[in-house]
C-alpha atoms as a PDB file:
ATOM      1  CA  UNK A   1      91.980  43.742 147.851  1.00  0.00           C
ATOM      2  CA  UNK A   2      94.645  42.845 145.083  1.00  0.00           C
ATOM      3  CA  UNK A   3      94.620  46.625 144.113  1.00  0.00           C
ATOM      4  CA  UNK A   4      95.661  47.036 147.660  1.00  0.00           C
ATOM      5  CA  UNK A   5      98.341  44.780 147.784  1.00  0.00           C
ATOM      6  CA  UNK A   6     100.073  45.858 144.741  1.00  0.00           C
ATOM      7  CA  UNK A   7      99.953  49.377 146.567  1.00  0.00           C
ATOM      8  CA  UNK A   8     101.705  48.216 149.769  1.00  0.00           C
ATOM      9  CA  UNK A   9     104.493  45.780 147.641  1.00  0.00           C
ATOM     10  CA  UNK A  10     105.416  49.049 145.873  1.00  0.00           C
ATOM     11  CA  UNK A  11     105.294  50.999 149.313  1.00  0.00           C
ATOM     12  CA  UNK A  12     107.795  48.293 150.796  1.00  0.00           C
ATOM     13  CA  UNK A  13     109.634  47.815 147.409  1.00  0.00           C
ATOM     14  CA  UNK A  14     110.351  51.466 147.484  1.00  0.00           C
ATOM     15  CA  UNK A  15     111.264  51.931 150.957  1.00  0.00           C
ATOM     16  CA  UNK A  16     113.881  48.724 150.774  1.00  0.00           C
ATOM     17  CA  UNK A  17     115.434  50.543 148.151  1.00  0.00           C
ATOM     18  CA  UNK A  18     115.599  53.672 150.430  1.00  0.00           C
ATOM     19  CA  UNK A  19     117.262  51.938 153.142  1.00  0.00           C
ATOM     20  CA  UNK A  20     119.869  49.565 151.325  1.00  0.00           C
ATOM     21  CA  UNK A  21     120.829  53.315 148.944  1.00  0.00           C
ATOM     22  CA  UNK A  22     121.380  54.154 152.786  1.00  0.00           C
ATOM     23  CA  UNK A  23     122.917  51.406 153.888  1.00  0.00           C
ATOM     24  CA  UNK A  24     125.831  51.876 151.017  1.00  0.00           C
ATOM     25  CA  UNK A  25     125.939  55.497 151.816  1.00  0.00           C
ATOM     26  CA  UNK A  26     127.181  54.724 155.153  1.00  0.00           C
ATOM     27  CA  UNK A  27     129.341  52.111 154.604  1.00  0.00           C
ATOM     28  CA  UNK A  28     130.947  54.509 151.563  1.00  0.00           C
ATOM     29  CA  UNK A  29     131.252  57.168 154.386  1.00  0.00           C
ATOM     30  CA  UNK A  30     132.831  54.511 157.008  1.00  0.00           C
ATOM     31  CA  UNK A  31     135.413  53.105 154.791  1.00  0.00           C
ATOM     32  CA  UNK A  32     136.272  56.288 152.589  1.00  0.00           C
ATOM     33  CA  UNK A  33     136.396  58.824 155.671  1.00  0.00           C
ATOM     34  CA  UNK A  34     136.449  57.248 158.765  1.00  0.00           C
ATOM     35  CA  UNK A  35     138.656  54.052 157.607  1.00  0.00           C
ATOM     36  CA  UNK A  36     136.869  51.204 158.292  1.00  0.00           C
ATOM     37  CA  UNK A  37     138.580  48.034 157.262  1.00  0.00           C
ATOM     38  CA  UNK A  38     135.270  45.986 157.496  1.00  0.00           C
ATOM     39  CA  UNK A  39     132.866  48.674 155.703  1.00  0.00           C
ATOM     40  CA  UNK A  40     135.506  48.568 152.600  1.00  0.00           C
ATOM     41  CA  UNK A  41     134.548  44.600 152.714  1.00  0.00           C
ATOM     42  CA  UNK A  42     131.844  44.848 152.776  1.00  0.00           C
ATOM     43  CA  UNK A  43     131.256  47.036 149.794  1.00  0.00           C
ATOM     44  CA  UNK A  44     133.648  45.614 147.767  1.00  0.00           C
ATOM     45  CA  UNK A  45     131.521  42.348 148.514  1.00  0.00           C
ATOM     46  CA  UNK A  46     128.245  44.379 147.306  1.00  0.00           C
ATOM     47  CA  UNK A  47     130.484  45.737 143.884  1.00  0.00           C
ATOM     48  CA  UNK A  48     131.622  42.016 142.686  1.00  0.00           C
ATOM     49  CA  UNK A  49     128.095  40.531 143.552  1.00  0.00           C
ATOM     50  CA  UNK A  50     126.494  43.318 142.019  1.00  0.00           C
ATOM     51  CA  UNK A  51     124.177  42.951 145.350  1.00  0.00           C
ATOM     52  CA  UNK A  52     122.127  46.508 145.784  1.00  0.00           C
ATOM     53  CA  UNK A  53     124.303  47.979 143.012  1.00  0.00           C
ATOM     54  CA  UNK A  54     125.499  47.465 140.086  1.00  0.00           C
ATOM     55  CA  UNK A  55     128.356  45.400 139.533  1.00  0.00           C
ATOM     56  CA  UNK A  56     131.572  47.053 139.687  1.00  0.00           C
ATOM     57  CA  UNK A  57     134.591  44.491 139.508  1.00  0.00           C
ATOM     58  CA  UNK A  58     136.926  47.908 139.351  1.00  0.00           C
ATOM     59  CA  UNK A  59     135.363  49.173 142.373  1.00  0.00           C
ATOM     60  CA  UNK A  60     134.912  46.044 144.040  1.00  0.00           C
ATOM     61  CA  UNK A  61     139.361  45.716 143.708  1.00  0.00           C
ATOM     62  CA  UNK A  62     139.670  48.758 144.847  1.00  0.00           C
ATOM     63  CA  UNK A  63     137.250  48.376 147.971  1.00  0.00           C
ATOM     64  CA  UNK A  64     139.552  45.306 148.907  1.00  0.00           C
ATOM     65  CA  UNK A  65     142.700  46.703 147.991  1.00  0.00           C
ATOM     66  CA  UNK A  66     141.911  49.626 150.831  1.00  0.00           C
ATOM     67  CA  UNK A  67     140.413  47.026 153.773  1.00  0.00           C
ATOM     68  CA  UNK A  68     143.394  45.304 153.051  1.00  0.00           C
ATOM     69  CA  UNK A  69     145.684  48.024 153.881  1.00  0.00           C
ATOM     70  CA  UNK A  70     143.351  48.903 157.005  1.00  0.00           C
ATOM     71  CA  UNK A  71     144.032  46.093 157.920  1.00  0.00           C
ATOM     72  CA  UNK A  72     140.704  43.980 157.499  1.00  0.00           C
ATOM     73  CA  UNK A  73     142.068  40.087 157.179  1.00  0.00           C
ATOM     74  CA  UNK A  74     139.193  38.776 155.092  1.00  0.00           C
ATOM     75  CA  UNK A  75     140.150  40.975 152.158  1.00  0.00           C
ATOM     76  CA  UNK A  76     143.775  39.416 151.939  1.00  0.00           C
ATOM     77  CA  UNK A  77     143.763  37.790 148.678  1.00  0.00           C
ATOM     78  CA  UNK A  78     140.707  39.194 147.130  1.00  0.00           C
END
C-alpha cells in the first residue's frame, strides 16, 4: 500500500501543478489582454511571494504598476 500512495501523491502533485500553471495563464491573459485590474493583483501578489512561481520583484512592480492604472485600489502604493 505505501507503493500506492507514493503513486497517487505524485498523481495529485502533478495535477496541482497543472492547474495553478493554469490558473496564472489566465490571470496573465485577464490582466494583459482583457485589463483586469484585480488579475494584475493578483499576479503581482504571486511574483513578490514567489507563490506558484518564481519570484519576480520586477514583474511583481510591474503587475501593480498596471492594476493601478486600471484602476484596482489595493495596488495603490505597492
Amino acid at each position: 500500500m505505501g507503493e500506492e500512495l507514493m503513486k497517487l501523491n505524485n498523481a495529485i502533485s502533478d495535477a496541482a501543478k497543472e492547474i495553478e500553471s493554469s490558473t496564472f495563464a489566465i490571470y496573465e491573459q485577464s490582466c494583459d489582454d482583457k485589463n483586469l485590474g484585480i488579475s494584475c493583483y493578483f499576479l503581482a501578489q504571486a511574483y513578490e511571494a514567489g507563490e506558484g512561481i518564481a519570484k519576480d520583484i520586477k514583474k511583481a512592480k510591474y503587475y501593480y504598476k498596471k492594476a493601478c492604472e486600471l484602476g484596482h485600489k489595493e495596488a495603490y502604493g505597492k
